[in-house]
C-alpha atoms as a PDB file:
ATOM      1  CA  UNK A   1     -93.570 -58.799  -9.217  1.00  0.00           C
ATOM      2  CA  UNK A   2     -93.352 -61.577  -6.651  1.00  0.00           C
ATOM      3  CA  UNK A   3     -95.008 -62.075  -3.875  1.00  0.00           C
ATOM      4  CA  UNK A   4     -96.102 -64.337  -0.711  1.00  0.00           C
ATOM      5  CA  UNK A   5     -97.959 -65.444   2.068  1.00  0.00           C
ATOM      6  CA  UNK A   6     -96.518 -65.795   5.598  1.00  0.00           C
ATOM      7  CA  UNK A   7     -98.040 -67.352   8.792  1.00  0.00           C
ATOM      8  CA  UNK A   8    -101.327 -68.274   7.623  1.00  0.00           C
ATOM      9  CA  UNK A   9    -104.005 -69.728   8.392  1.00  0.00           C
ATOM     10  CA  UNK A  10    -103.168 -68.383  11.725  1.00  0.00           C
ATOM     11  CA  UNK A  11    -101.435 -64.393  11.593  1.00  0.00           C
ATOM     12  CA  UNK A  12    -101.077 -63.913   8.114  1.00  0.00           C
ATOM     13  CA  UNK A  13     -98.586 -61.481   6.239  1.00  0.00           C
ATOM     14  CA  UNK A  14     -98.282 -60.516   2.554  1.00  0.00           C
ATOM     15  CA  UNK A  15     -94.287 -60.080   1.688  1.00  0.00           C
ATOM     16  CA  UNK A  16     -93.708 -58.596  -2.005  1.00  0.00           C
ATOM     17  CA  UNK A  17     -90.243 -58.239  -4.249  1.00  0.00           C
ATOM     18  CA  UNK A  18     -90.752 -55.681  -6.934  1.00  0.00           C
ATOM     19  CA  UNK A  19     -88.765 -56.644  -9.965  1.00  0.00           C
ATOM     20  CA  UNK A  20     -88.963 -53.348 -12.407  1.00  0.00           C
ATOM     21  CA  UNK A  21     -89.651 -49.420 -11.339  1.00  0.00           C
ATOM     22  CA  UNK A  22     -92.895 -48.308 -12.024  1.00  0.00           C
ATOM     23  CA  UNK A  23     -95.188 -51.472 -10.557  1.00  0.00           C
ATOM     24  CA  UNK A  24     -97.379 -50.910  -7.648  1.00  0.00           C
ATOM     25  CA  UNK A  25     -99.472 -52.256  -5.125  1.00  0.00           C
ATOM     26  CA  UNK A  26    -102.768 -50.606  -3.697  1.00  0.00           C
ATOM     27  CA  UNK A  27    -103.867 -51.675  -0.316  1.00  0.00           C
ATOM     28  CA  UNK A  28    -106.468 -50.760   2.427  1.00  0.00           C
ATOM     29  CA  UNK A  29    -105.245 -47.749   4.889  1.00  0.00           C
ATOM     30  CA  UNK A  30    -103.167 -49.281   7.471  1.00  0.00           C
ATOM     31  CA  UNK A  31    -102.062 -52.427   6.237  1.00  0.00           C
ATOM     32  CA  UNK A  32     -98.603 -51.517   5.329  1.00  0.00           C
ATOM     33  CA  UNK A  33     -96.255 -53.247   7.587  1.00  0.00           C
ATOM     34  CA  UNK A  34     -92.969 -52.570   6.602  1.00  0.00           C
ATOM     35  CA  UNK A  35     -91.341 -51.034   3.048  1.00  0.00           C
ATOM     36  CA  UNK A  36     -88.070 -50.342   1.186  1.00  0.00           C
ATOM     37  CA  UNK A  37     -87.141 -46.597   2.110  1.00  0.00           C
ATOM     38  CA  UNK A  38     -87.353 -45.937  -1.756  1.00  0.00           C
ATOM     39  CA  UNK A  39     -91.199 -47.050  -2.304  1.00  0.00           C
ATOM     40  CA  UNK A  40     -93.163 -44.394  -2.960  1.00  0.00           C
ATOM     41  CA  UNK A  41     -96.460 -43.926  -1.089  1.00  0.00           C
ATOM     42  CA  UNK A  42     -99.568 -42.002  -2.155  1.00  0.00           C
ATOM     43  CA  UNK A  43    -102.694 -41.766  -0.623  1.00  0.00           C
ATOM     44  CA  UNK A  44    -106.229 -41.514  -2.455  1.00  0.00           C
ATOM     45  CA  UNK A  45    -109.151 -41.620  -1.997  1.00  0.00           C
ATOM     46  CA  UNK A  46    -110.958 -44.716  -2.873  1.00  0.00           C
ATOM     47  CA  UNK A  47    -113.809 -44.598  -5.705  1.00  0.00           C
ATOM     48  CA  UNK A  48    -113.473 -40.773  -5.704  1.00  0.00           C
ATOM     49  CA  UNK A  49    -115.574 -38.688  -3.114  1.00  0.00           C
ATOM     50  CA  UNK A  50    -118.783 -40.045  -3.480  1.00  0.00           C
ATOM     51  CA  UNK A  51    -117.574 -43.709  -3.715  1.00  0.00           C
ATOM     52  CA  UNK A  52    -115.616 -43.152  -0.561  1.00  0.00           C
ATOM     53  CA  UNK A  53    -118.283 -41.318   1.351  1.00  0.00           C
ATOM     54  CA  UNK A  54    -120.687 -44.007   0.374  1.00  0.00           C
ATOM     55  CA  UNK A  55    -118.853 -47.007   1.375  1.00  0.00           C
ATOM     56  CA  UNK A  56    -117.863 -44.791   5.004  1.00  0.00           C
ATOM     57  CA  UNK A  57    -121.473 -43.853   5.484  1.00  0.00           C
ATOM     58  CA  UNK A  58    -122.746 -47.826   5.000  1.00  0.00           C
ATOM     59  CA  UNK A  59    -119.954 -50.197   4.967  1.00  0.00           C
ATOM     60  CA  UNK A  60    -118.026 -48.194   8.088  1.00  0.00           C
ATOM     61  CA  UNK A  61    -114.236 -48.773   6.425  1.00  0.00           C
ATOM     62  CA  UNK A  62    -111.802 -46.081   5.643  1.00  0.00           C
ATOM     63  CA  UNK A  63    -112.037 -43.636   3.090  1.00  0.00           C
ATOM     64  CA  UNK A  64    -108.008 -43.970   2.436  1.00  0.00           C
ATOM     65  CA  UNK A  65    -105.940 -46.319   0.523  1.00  0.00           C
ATOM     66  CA  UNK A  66    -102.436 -46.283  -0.024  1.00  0.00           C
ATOM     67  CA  UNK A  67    -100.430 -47.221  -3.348  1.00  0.00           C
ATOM     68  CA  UNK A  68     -97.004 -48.427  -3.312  1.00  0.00           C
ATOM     69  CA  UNK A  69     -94.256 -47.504  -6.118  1.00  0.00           C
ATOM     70  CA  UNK A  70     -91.518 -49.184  -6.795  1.00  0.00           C
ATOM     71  CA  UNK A  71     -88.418 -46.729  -7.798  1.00  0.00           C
ATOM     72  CA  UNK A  72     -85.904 -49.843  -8.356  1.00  0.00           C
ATOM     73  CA  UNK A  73     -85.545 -53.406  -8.539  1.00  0.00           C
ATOM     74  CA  UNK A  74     -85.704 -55.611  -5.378  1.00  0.00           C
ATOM     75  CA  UNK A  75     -87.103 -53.399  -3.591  1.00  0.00           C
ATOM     76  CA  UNK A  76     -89.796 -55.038  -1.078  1.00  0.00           C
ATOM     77  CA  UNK A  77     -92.440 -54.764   0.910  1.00  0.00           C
ATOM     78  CA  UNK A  78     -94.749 -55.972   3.728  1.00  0.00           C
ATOM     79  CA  UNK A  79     -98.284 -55.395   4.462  1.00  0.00           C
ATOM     80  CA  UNK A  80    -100.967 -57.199   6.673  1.00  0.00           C
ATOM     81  CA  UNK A  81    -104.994 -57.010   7.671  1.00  0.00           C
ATOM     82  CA  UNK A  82    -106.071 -55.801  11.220  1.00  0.00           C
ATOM     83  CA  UNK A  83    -107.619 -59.125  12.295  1.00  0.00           C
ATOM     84  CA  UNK A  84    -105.468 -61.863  12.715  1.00  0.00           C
ATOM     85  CA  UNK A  85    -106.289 -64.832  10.413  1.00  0.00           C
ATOM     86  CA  UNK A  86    -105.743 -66.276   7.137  1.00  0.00           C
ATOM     87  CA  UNK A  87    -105.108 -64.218   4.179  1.00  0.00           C
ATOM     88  CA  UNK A  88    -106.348 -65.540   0.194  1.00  0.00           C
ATOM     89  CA  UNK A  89    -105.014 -64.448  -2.894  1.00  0.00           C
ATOM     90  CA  UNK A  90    -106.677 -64.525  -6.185  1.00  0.00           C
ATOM     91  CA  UNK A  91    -105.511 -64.187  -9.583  1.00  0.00           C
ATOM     92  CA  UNK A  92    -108.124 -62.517 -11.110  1.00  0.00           C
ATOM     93  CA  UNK A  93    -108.939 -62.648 -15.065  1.00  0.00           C
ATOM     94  CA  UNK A  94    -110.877 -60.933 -17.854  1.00  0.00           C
ATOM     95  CA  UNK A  95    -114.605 -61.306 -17.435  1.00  0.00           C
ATOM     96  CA  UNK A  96    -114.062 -63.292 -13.642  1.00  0.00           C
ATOM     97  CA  UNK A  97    -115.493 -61.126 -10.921  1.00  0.00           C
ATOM     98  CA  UNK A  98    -115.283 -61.538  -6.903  1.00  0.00           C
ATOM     99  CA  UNK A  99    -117.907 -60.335  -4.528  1.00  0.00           C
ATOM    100  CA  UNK A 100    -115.997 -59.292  -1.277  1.00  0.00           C
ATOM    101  CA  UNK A 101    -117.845 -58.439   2.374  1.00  0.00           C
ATOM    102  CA  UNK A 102    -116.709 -54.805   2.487  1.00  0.00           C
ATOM    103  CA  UNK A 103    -114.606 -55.291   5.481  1.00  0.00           C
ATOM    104  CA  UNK A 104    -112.645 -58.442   3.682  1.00  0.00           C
ATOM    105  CA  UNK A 105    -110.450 -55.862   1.060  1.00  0.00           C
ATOM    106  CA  UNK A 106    -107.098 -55.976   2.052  1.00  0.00           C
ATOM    107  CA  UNK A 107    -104.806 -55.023  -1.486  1.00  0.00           C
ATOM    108  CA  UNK A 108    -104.862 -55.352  -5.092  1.00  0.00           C
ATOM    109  CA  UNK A 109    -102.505 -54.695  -7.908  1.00  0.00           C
ATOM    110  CA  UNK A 110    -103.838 -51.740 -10.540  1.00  0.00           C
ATOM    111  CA  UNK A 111    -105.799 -53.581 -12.790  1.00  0.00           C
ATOM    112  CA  UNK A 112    -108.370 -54.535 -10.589  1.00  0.00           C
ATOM    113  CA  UNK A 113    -111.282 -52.451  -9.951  1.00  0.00           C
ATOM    114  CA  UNK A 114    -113.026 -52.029  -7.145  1.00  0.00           C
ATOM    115  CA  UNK A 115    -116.651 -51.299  -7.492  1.00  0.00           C
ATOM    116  CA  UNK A 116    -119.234 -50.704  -4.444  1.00  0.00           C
ATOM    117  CA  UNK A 117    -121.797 -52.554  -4.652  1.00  0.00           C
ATOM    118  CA  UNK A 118    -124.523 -50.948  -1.651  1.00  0.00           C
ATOM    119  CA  UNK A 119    -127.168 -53.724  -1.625  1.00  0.00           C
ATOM    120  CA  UNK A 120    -129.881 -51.292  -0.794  1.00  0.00           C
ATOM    121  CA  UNK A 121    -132.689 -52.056   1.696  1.00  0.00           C
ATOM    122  CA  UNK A 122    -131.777 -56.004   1.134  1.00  0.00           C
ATOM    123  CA  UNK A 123    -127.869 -54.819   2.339  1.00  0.00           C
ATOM    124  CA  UNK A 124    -129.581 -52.466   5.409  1.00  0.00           C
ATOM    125  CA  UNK A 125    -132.026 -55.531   6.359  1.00  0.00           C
ATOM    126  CA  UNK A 126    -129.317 -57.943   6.506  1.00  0.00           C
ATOM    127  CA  UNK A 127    -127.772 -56.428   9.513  1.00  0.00           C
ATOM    128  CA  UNK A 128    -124.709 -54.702   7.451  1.00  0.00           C
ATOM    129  CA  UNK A 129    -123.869 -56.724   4.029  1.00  0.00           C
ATOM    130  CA  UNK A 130    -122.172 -54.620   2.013  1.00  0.00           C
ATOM    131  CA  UNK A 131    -120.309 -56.197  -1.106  1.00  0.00           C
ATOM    132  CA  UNK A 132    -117.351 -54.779  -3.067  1.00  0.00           C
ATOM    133  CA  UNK A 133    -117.346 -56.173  -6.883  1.00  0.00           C
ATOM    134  CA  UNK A 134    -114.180 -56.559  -8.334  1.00  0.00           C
ATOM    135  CA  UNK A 135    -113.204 -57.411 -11.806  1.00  0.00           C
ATOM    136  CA  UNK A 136    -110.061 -56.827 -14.171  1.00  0.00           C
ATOM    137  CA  UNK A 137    -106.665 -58.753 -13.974  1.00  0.00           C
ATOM    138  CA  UNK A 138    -104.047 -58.920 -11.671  1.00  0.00           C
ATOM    139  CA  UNK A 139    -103.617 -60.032  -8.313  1.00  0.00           C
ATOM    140  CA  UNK A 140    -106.271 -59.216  -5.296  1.00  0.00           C
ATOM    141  CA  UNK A 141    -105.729 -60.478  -1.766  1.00  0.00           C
ATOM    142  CA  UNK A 142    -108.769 -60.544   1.054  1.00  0.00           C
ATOM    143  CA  UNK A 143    -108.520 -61.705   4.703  1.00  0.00           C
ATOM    144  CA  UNK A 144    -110.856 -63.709   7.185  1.00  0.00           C
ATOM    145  CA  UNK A 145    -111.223 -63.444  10.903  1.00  0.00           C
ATOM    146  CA  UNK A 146    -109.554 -67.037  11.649  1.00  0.00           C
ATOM    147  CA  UNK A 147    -109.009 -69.504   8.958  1.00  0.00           C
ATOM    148  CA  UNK A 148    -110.499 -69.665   5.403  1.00  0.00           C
ATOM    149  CA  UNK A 149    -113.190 -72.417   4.679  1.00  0.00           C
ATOM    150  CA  UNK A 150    -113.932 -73.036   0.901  1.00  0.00           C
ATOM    151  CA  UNK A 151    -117.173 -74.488  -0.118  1.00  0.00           C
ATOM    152  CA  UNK A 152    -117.679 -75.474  -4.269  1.00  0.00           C
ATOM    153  CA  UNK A 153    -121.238 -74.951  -4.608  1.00  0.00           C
ATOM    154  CA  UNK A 154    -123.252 -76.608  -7.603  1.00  0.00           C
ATOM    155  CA  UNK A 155    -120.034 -79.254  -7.689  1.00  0.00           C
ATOM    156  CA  UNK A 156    -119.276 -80.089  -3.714  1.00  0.00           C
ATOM    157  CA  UNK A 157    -122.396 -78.829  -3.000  1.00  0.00           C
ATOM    158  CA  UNK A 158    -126.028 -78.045  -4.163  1.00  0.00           C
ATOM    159  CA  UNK A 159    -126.540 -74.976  -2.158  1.00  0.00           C
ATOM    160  CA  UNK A 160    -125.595 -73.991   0.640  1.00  0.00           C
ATOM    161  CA  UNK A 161    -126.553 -72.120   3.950  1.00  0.00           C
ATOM    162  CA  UNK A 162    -124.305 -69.771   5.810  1.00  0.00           C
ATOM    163  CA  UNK A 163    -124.144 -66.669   8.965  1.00  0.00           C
ATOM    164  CA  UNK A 164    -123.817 -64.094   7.080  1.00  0.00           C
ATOM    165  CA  UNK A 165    -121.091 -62.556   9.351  1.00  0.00           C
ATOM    166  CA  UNK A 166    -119.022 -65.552   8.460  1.00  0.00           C
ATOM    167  CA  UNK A 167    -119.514 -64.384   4.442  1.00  0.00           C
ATOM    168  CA  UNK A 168    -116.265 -63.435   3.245  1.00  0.00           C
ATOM    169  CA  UNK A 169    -116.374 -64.214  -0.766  1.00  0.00           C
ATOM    170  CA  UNK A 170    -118.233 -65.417  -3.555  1.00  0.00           C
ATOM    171  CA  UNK A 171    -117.727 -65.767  -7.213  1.00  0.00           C
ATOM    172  CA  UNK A 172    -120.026 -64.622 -10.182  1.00  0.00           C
ATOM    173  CA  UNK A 173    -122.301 -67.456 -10.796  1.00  0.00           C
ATOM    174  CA  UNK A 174    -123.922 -67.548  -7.149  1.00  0.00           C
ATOM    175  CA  UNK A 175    -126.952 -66.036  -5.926  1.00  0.00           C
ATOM    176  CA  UNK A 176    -128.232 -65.445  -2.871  1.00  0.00           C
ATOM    177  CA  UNK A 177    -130.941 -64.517  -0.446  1.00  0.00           C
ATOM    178  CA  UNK A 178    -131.258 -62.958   3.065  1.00  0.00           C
ATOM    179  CA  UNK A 179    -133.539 -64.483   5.824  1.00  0.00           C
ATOM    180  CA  UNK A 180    -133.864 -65.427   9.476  1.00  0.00           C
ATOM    181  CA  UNK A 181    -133.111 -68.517  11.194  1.00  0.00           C
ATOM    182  CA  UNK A 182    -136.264 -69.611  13.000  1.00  0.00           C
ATOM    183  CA  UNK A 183    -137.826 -66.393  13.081  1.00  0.00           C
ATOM    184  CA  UNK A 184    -137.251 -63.517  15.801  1.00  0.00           C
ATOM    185  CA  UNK A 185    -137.538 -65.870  18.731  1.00  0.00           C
ATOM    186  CA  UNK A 186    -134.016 -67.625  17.541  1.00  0.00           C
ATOM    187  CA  UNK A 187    -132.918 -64.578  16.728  1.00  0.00           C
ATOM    188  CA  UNK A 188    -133.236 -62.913  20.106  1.00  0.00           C
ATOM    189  CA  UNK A 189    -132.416 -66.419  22.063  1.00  0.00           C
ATOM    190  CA  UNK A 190    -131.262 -69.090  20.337  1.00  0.00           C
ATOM    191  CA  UNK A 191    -127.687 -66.964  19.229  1.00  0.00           C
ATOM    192  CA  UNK A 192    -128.462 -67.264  15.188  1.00  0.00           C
ATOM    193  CA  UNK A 193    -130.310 -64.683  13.115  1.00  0.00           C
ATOM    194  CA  UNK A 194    -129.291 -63.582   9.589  1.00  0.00           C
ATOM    195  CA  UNK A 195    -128.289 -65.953   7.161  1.00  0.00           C
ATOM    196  CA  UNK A 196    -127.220 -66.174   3.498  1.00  0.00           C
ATOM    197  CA  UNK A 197    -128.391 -68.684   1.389  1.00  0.00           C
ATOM    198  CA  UNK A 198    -126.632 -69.265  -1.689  1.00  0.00           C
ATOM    199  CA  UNK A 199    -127.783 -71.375  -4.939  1.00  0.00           C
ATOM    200  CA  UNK A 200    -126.033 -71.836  -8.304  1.00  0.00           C
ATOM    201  CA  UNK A 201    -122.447 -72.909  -9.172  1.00  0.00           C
ATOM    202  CA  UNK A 202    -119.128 -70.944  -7.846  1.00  0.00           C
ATOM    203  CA  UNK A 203    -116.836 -70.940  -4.969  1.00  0.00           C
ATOM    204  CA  UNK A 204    -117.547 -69.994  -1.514  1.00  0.00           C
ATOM    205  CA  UNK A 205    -114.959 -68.509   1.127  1.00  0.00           C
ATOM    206  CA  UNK A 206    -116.414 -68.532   4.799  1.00  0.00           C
ATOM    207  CA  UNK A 207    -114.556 -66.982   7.522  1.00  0.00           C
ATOM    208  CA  UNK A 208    -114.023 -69.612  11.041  1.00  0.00           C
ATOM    209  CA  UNK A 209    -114.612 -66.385  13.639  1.00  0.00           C
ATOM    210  CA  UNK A 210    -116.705 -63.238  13.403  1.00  0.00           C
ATOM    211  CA  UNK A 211    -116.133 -59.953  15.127  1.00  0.00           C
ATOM    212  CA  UNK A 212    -119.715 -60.134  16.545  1.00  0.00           C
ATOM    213  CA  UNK A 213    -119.286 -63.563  18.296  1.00  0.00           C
ATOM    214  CA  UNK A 214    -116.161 -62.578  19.803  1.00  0.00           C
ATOM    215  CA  UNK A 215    -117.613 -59.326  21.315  1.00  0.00           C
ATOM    216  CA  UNK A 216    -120.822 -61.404  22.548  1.00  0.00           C
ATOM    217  CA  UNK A 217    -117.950 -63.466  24.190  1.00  0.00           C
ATOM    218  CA  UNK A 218    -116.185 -60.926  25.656  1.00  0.00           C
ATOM    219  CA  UNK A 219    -118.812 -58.236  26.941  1.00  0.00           C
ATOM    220  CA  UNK A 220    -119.443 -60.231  30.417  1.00  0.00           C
ATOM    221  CA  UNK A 221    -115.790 -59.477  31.364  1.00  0.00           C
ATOM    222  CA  UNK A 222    -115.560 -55.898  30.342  1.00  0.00           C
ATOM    223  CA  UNK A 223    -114.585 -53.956  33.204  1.00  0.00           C
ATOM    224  CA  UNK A 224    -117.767 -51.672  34.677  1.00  0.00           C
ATOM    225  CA  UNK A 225    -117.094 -48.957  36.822  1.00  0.00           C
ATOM    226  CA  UNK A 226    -119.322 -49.151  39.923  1.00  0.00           C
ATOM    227  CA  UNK A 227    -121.553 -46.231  40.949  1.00  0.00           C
ATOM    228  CA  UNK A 228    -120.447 -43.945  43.598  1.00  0.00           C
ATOM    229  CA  UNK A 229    -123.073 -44.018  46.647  1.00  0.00           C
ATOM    230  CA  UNK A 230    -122.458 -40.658  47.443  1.00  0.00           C
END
């Protein structure tokens, strides 16, 4: 299997060759672009019932994902995230794992696994953190809202500070903590409230945009219907 980026950091798009029947890609529902006629697709649900239900209920993705067969050699296809940005792939390892913001998943090849990983009242409290663990081998891809910013903390940096709606990533080896910025005052006024603070040694991904800034942005413009006098 081969595969590549295209158009990042700004609209990014996964293209992959298949070089044997048999391999497969699994990716979030509704990021296949385009496919050979002859790929096979089957959808599952993710983490069986409960898993899925779970990560709906609290995380607010789709229950769905799709996996892609190959049935003969060069066959190809293309699949993409929702929100335009940059898209990172990892090669992932025995014994590495990747923490992902639930909303960041966008494919994987089989040996990864996907675990949920609800953060309980420190997720709920934190305005909506919920992580995805992932582990195995084989190749995982994530996107960000705008372009990815990598931080090395413990090497680069000695902790680090970051909105946690700008969290994307994380390896194993970094902890972190939830808190305000400047108690509720900022957080009503001053535009910042929940933050992530992260000590230890591991790499970082931050995302350049979040959703919630750009709807802040954008709600003055919405279009309001005005009341009828009569």
């Amino acid at each position: 299997m081969r595969h590549e980026i295209r158009h990042n950091p700004d609209f990014g798009l996964v293209q992959v060759h298949f070089d044997q029947p048999g391999e497969q890609i699994i990716t979030e529902s509704g990021a296949m672009v385009a496919r050979d006629t002859g790929i096979e697709m089957k959808t599952s649900l993710q983490g069986g019932i409960g898993g899925a239900l779970k990560r709906k209920l609290l995380g607010g993705e789709s229950l769905f994902q799709n996996t892609f067969t190959a049935t003969a050699p060069g066959q190809s296809m293309w699949f993409a995230p929702a929100p335009e940005g940059a898209i990172v792939c990892i090669t992932m390892q025995p014994g590495m794992e990747l923490f992902l913001q639930s909303g960041a998943y966008l494919a994987s090849t089989p040996g990864v696994t996907l675990d949920t990983k609800w953060q309980g009242a420190k997720g709920f409290f934190s305005g909506g953190l919920f992580l995805i663990r992932a582990y195995g081998q084989g190749y995982l891809w994530f996107n960000c809202y705008g372009g990815a910013h990598v931080l090395d903390i413990g090497q680069q940096y000695y902790g680090y500070i970051c909105d946690n709606t700008h969290m994307v990533a994380f390896t194993q080896g970094l902890q972190y903590n939830i808190s305000k910025v400047g108690g509720l005052k900022s957080l009503f006024l001053g535009g910042e409230g929940l933050v992530c603070n992260f000590q230890g040694q591991g790499r970082l991904w931050l995302q350049t945009r979040n959703p919630s800034s750009l709807a802040s942005f954008l709600h003055p413009f919405r279009p309001v219907k005005a009341k009828s006098s009569g």
